[in-house]
PDB file of N, CA and C in Angstrom:
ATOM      1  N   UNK A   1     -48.288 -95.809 100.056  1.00  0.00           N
ATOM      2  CA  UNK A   1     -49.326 -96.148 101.011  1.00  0.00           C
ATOM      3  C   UNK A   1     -50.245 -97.207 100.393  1.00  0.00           C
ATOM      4  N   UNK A   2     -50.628 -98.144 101.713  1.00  0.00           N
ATOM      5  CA  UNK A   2     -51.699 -99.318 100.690  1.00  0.00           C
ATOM      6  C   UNK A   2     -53.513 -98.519 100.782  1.00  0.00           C
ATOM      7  N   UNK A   3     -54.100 -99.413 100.109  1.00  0.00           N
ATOM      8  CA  UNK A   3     -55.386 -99.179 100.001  1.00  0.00           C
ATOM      9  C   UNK A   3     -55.974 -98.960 101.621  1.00  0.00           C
ATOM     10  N   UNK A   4     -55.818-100.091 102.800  1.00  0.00           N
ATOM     11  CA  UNK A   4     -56.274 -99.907 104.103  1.00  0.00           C
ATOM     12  C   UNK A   4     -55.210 -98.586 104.547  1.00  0.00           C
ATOM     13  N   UNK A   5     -54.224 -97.939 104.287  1.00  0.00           N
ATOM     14  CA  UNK A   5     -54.013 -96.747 104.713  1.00  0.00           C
ATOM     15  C   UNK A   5     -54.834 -95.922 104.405  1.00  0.00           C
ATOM     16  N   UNK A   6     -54.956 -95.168 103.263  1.00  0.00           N
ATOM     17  CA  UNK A   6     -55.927 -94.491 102.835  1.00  0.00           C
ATOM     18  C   UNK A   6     -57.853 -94.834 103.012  1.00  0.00           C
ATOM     19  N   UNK A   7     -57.779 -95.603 103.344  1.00  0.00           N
ATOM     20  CA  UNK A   7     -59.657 -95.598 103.879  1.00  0.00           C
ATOM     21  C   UNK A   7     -59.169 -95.012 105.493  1.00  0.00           C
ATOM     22  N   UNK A   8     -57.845 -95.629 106.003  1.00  0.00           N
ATOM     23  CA  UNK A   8     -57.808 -95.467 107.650  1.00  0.00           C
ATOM     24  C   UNK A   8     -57.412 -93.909 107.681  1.00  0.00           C
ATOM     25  N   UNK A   9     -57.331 -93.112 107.030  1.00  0.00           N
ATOM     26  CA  UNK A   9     -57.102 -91.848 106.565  1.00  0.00           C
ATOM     27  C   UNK A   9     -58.380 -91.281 106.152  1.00  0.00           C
ATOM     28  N   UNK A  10     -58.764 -91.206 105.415  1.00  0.00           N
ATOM     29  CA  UNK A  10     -60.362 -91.111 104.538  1.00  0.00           C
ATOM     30  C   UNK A  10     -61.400 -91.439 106.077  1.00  0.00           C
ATOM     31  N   UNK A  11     -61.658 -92.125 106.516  1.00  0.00           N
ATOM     32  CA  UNK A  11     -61.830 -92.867 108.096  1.00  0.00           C
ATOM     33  C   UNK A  11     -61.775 -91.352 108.917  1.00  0.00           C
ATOM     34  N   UNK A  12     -60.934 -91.498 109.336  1.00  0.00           N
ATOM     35  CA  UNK A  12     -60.439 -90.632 110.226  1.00  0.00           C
ATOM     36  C   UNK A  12     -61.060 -88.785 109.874  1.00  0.00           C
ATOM     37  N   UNK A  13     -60.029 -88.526 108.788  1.00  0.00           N
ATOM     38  CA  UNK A  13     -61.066 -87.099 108.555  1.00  0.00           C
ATOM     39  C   UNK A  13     -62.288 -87.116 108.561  1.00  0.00           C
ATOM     40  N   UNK A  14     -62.965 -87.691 107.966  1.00  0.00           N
ATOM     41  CA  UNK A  14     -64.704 -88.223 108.001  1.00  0.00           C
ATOM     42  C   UNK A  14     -64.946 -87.581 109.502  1.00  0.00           C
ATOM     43  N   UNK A  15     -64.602 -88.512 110.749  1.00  0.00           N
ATOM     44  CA  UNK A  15     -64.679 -88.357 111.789  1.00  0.00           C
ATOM     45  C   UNK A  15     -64.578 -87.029 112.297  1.00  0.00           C
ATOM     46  N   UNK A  16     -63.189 -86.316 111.739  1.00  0.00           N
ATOM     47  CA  UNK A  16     -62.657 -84.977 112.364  1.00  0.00           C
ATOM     48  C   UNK A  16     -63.768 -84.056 112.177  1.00  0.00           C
ATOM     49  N   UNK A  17     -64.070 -84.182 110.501  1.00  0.00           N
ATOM     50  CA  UNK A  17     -65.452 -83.340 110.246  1.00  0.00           C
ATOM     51  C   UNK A  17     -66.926 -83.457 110.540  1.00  0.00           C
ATOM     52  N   UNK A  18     -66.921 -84.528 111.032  1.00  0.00           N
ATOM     53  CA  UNK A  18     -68.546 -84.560 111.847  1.00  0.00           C
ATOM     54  C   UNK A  18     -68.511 -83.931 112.899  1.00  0.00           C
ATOM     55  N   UNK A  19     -67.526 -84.664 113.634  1.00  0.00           N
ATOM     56  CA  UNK A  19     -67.336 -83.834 114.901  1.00  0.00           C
ATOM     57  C   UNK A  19     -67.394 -82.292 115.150  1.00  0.00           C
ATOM     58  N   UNK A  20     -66.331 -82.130 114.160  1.00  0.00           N
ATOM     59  CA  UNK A  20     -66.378 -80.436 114.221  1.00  0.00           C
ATOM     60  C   UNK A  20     -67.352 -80.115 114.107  1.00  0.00           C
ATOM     61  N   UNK A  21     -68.738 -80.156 113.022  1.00  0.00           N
ATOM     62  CA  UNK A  21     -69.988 -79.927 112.679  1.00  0.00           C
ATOM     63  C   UNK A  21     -70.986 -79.833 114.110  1.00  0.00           C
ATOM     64  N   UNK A  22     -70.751 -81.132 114.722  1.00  0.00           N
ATOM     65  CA  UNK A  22     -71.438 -81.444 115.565  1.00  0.00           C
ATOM     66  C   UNK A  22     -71.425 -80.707 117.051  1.00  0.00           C
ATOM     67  N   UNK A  23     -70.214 -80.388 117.259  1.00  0.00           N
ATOM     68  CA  UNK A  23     -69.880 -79.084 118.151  1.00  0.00           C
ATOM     69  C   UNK A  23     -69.880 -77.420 118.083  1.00  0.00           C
ATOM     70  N   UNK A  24     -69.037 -77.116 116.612  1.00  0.00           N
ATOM     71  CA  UNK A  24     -69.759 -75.779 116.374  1.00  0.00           C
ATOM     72  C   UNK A  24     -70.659 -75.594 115.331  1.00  0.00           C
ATOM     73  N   UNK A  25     -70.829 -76.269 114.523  1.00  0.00           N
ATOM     74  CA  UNK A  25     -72.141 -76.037 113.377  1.00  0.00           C
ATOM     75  C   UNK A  25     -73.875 -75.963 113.904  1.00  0.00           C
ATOM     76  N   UNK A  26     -73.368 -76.311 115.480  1.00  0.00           N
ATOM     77  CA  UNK A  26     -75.068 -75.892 115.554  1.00  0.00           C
ATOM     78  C   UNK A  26     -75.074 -75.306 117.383  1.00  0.00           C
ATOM     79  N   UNK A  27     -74.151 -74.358 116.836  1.00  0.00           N
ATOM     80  CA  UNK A  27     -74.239 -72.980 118.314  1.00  0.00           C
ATOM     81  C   UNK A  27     -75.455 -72.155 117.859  1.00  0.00           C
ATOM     82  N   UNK A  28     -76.649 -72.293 118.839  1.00  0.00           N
ATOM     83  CA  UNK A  28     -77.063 -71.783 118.875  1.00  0.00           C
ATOM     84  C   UNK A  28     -77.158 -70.291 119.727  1.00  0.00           C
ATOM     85  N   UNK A  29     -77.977 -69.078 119.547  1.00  0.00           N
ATOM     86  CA  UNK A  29     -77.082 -67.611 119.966  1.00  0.00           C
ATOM     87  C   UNK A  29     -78.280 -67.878 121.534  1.00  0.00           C
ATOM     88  N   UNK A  30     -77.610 -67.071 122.828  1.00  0.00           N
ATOM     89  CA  UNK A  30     -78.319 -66.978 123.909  1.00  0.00           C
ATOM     90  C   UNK A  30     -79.462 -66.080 123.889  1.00  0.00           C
ATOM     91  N   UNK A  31     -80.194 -66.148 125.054  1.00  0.00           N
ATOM     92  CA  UNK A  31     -80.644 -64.165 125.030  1.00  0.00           C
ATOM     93  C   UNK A  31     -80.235 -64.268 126.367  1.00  0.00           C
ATOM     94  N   UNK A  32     -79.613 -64.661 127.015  1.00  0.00           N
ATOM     95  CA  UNK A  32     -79.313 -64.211 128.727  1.00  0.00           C
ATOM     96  C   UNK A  32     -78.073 -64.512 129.136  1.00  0.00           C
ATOM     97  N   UNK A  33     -77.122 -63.684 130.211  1.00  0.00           N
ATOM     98  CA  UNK A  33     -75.633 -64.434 130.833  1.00  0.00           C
ATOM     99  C   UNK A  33     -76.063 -64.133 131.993  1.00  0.00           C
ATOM    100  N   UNK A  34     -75.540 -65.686 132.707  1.00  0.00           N
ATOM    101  CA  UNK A  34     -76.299 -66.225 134.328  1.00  0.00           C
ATOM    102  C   UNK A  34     -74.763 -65.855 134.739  1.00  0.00           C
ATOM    103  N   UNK A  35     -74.422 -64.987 135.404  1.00  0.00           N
ATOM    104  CA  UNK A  35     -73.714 -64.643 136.302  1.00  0.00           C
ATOM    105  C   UNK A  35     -73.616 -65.513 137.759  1.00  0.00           C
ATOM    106  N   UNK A  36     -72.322 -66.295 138.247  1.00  0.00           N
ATOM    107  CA  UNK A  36     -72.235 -66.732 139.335  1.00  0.00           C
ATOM    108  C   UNK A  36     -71.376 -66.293 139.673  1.00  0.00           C
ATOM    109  N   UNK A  37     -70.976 -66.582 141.191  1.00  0.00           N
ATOM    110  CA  UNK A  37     -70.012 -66.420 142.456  1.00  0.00           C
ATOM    111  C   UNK A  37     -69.890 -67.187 143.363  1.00  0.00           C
ATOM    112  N   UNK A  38     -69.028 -67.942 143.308  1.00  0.00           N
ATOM    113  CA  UNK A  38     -69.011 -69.127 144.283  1.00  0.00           C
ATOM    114  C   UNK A  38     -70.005 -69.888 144.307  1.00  0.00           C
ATOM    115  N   UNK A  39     -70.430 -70.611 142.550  1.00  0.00           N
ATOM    116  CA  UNK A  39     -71.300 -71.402 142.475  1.00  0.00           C
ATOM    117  C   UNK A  39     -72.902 -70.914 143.030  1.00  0.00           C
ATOM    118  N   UNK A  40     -72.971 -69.848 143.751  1.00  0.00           N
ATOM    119  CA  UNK A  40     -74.190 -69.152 143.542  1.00  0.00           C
ATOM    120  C   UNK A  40     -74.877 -68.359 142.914  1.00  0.00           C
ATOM    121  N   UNK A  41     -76.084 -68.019 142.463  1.00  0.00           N
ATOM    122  CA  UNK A  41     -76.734 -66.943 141.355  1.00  0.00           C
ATOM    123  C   UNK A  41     -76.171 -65.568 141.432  1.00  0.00           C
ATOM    124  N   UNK A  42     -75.723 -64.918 140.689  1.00  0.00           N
ATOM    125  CA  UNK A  42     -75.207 -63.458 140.826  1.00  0.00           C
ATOM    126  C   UNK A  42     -76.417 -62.615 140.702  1.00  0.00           C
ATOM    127  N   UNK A  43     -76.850 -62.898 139.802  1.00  0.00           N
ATOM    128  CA  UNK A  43     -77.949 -62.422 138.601  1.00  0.00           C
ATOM    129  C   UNK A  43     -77.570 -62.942 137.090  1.00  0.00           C
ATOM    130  N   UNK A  44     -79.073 -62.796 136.532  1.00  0.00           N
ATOM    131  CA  UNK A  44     -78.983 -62.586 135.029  1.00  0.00           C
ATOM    132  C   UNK A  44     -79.586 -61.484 133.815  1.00  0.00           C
ATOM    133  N   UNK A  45     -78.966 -61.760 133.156  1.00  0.00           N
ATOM    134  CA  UNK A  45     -78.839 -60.355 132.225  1.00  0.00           C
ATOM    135  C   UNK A  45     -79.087 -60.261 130.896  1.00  0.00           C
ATOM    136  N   UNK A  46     -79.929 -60.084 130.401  1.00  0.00           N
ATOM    137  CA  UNK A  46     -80.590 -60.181 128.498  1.00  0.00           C
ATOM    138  C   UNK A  46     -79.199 -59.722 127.988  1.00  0.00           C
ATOM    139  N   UNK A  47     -79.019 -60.709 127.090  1.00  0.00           N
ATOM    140  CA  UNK A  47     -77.700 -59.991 126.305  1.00  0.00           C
ATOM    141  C   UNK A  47     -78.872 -58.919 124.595  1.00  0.00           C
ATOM    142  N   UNK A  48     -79.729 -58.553 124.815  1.00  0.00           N
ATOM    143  CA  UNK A  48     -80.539 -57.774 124.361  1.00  0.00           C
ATOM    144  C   UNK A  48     -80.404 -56.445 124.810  1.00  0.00           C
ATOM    145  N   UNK A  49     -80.214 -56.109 125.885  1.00  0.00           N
ATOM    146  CA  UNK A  49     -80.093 -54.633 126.449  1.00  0.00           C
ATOM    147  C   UNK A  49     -78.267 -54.297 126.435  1.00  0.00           C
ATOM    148  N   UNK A  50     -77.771 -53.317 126.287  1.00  0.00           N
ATOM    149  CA  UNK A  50     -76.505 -53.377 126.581  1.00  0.00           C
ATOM    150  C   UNK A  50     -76.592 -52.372 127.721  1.00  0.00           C
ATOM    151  N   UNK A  51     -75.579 -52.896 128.767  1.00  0.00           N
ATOM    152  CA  UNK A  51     -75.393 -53.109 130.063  1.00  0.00           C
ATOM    153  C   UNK A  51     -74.132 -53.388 130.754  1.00  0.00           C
ATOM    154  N   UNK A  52     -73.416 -52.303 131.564  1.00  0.00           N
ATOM    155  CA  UNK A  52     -72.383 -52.891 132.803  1.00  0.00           C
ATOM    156  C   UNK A  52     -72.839 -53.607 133.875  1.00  0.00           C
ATOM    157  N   UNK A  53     -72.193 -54.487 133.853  1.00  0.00           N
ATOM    158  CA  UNK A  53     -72.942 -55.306 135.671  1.00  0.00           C
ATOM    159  C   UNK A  53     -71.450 -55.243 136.119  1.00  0.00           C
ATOM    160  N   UNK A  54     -71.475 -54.799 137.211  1.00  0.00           N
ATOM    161  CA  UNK A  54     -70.246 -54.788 138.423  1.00  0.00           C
ATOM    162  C   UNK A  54     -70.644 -56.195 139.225  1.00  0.00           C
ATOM    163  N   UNK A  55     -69.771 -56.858 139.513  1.00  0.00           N
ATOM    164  CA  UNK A  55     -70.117 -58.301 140.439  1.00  0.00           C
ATOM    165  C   UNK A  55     -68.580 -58.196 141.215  1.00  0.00           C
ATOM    166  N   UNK A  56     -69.448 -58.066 142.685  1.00  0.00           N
ATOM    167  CA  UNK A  56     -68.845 -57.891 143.708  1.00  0.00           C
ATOM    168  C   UNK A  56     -67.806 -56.808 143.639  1.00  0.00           C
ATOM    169  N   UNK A  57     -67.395 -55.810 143.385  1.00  0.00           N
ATOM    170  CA  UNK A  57     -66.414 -55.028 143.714  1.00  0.00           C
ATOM    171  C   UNK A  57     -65.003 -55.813 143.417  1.00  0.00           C
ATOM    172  N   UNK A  58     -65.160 -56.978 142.449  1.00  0.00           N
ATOM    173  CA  UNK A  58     -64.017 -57.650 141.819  1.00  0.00           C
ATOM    174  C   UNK A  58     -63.782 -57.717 140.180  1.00  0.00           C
ATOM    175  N   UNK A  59     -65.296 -57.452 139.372  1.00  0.00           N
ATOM    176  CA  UNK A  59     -65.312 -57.823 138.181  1.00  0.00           C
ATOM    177  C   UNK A  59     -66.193 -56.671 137.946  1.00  0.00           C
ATOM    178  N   UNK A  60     -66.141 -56.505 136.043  1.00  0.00           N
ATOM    179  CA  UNK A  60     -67.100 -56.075 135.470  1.00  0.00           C
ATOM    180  C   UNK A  60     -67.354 -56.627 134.085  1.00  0.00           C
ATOM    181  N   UNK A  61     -68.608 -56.537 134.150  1.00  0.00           N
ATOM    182  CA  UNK A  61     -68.530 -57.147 132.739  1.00  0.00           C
ATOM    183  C   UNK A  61     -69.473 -56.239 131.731  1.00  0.00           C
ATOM    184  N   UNK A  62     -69.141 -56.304 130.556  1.00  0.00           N
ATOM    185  CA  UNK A  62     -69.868 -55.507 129.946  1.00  0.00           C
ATOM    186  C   UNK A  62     -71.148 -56.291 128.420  1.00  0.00           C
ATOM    187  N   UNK A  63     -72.320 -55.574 128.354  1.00  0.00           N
ATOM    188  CA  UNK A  63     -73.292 -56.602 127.107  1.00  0.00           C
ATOM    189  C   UNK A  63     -73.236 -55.170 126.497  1.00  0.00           C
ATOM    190  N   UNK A  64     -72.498 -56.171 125.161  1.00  0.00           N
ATOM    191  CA  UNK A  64     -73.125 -55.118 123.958  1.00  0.00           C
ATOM    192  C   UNK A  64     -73.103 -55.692 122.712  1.00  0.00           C
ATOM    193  N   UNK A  65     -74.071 -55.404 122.218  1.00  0.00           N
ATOM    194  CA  UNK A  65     -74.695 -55.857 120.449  1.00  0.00           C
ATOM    195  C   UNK A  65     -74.313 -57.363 120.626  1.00  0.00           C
ATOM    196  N   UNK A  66     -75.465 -57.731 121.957  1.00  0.00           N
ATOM    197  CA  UNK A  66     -75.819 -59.692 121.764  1.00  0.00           C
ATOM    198  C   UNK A  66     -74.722 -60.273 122.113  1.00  0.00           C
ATOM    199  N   UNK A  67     -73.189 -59.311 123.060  1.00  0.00           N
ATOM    200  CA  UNK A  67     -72.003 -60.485 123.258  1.00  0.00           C
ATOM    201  C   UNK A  67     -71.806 -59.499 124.465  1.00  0.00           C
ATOM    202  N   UNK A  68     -71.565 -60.690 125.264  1.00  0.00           N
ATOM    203  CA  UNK A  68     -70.779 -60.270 126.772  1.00  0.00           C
ATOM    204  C   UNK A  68     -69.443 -60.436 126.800  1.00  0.00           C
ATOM    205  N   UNK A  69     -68.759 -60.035 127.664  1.00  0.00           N
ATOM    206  CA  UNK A  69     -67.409 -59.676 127.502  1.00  0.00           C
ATOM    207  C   UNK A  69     -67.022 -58.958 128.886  1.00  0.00           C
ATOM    208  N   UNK A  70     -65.643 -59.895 129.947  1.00  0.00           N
ATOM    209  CA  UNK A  70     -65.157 -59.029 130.573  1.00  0.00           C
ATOM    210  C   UNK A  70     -64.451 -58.032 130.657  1.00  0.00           C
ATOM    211  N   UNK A  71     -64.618 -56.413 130.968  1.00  0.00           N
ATOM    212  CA  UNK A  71     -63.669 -55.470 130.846  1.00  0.00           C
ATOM    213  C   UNK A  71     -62.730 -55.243 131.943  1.00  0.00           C
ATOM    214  N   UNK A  72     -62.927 -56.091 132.975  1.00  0.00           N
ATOM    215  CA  UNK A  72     -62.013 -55.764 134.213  1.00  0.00           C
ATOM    216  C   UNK A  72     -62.588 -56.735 135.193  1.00  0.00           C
ATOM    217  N   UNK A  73     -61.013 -57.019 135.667  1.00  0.00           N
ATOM    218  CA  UNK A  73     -61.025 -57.979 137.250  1.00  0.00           C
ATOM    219  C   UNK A  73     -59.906 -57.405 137.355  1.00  0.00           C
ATOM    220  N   UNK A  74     -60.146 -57.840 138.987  1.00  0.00           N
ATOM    221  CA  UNK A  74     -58.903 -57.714 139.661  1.00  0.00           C
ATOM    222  C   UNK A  74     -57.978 -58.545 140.275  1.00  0.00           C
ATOM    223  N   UNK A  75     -57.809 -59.827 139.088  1.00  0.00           N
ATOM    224  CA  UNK A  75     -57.230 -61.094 139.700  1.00  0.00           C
ATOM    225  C   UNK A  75     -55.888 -60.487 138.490  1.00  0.00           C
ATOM    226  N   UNK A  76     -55.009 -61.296 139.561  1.00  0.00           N
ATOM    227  CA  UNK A  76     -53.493 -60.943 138.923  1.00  0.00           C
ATOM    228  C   UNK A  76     -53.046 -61.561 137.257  1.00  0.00           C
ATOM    229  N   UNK A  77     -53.726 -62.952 136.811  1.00  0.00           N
ATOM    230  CA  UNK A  77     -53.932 -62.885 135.494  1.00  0.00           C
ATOM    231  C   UNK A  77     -54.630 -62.565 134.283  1.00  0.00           C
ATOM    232  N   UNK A  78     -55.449 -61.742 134.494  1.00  0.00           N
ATOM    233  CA  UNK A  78     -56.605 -61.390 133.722  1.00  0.00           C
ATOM    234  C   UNK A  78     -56.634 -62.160 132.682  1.00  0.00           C
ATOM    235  N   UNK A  79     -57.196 -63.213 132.842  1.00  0.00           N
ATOM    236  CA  UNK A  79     -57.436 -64.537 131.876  1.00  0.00           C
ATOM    237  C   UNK A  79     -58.976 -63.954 131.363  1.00  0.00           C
ATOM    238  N   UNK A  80     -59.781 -63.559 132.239  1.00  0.00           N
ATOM    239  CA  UNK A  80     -61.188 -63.348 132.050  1.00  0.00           C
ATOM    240  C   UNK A  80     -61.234 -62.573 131.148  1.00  0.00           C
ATOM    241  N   UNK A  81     -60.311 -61.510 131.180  1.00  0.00           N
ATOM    242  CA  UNK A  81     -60.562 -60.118 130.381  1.00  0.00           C
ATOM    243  C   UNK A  81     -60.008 -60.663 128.991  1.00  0.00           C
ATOM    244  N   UNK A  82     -58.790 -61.566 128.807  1.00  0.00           N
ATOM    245  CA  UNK A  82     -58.776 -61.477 128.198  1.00  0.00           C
ATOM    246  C   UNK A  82     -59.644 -62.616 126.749  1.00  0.00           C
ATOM    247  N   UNK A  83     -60.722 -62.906 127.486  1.00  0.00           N
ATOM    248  CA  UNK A  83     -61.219 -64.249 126.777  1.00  0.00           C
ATOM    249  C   UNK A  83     -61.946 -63.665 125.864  1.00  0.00           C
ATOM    250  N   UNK A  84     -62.231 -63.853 124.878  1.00  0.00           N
ATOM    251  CA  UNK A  84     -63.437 -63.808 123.784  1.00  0.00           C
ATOM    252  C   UNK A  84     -64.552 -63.377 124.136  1.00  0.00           C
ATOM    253  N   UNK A  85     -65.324 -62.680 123.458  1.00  0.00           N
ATOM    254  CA  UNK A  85     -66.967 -62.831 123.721  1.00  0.00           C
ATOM    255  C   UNK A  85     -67.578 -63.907 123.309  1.00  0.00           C
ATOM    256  N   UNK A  86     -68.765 -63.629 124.163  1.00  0.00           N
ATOM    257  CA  UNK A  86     -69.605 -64.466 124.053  1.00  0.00           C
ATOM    258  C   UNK A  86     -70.915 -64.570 124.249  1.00  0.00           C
ATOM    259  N   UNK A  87     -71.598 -65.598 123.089  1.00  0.00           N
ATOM    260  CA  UNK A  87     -72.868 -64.784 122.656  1.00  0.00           C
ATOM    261  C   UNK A  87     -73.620 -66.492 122.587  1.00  0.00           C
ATOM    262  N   UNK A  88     -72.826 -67.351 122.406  1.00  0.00           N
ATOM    263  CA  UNK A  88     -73.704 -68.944 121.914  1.00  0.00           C
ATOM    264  C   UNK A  88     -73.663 -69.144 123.234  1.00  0.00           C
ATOM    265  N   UNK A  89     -74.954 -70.515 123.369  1.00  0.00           N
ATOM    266  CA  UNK A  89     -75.493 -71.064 124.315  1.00  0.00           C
ATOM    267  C   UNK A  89     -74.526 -72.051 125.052  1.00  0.00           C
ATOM    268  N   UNK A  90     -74.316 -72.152 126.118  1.00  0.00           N
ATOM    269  CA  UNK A  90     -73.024 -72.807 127.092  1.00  0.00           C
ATOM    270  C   UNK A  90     -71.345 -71.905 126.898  1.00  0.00           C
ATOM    271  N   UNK A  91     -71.562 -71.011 126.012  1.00  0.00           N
ATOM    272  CA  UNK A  91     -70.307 -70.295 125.863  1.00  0.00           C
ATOM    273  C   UNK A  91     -69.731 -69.725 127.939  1.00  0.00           C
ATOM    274  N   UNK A  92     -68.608 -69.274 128.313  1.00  0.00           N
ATOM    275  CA  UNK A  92     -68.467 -69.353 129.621  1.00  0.00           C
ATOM    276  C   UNK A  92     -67.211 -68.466 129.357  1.00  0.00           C
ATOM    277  N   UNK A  93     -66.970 -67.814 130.351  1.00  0.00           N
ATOM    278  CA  UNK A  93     -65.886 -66.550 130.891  1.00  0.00           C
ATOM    279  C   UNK A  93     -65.911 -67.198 132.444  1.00  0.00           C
ATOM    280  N   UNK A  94     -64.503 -67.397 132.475  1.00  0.00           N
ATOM    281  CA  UNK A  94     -64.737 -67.748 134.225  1.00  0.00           C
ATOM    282  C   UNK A  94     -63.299 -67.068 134.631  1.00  0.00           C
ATOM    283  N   UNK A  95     -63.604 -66.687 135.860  1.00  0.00           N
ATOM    284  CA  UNK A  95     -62.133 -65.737 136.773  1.00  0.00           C
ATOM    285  C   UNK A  95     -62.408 -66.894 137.562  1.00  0.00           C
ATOM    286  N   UNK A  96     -60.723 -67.677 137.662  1.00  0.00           N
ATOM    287  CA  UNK A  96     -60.685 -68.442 138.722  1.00  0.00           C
ATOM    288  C   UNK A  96     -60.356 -68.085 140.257  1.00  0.00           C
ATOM    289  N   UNK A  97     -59.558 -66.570 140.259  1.00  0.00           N
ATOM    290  CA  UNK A  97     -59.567 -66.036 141.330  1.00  0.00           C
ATOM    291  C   UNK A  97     -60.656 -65.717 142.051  1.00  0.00           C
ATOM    292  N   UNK A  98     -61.347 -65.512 141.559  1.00  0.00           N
ATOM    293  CA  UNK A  98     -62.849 -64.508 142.148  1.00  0.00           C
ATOM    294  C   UNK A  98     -63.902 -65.639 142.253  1.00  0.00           C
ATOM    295  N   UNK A  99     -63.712 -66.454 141.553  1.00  0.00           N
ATOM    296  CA  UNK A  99     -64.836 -67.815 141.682  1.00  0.00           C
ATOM    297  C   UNK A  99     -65.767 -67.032 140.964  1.00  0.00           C
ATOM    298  N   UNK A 100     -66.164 -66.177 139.614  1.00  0.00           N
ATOM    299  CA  UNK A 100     -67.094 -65.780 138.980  1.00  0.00           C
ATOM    300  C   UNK A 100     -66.846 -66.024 137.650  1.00  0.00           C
ATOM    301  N   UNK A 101     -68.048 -66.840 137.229  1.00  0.00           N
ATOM    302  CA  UNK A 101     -68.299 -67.501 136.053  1.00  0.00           C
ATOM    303  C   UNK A 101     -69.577 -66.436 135.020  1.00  0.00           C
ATOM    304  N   UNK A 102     -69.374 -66.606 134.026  1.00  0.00           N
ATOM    305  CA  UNK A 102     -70.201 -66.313 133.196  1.00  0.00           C
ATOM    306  C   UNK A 102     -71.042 -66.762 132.137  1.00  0.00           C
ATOM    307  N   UNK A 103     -72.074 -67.232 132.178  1.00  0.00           N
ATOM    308  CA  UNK A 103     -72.699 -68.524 131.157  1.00  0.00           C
ATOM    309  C   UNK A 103     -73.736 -68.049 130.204  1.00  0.00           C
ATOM    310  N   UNK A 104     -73.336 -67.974 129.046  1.00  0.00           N
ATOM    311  CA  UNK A 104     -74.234 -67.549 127.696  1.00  0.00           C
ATOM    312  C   UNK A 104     -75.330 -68.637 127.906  1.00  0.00           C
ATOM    313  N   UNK A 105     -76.692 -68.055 128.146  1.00  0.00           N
ATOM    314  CA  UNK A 105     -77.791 -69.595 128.044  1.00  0.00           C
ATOM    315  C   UNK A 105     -79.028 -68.623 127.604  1.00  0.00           C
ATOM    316  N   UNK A 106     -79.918 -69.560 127.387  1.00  0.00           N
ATOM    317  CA  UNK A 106     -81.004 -69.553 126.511  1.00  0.00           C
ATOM    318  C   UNK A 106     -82.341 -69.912 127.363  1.00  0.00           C
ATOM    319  N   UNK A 107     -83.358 -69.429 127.369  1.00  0.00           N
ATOM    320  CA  UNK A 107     -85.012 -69.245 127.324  1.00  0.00           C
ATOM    321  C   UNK A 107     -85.350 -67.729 128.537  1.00  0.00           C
ATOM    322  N   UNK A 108     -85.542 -68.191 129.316  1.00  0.00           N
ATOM    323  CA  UNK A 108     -86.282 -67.552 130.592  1.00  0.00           C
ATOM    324  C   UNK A 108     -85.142 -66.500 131.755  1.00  0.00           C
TER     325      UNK A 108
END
């Protein structure tokens, strides 16, 4: 390899690792998940208290110790259920069947 390979290499990771930094090195944690349904307010919910919220007789979701998490839908792929928790700010659980989203956010 010549010298301009290796800077265009050297270059490049540089890049990979800011980036990465710059996206998860500064998740900050929520205190609330804004529950929607068809792009409208469901409610919202301190991820401080732990708590079942039922939304609509399609979903449930459950807060415990600062992370939300779906335990049940009733859409035929349970993509929702099976997603990660989530506890950082813009983090999201969404059932595309049901049109109900879930959004880790922060203040009020």
């Amino acid at each position: 390899m010549k010298k301009n390979d290796w800077l265009l290499a050297a270059g490049i990771l540089l890049a990979v690792c800011l980036s990465g930094i710059l996206l998860y090195g500064n998740r900050a944690a929520g205190n609330y998940v804004l529950i929607q349904v068809d792009g409208a307010e469901y409610g919202r919910y301190s991820l401080e208290e732990d708590q079942v919220v039922e939304i609509n007789g399609t979903n449930r979701l459950e807060i415990q110790g600062g992370e939300a998490f779906m335990t049940w839908g009733d859409c035929p792929d349970q993509i929702c259920v099976h997603t990660e928790p989530v506890s950082s700010v813009h983090e999201v659980i969404v059932c595309m069947p049901n049109r109900v989203t879930a959004e880790v956010r922060e203040g009020k």
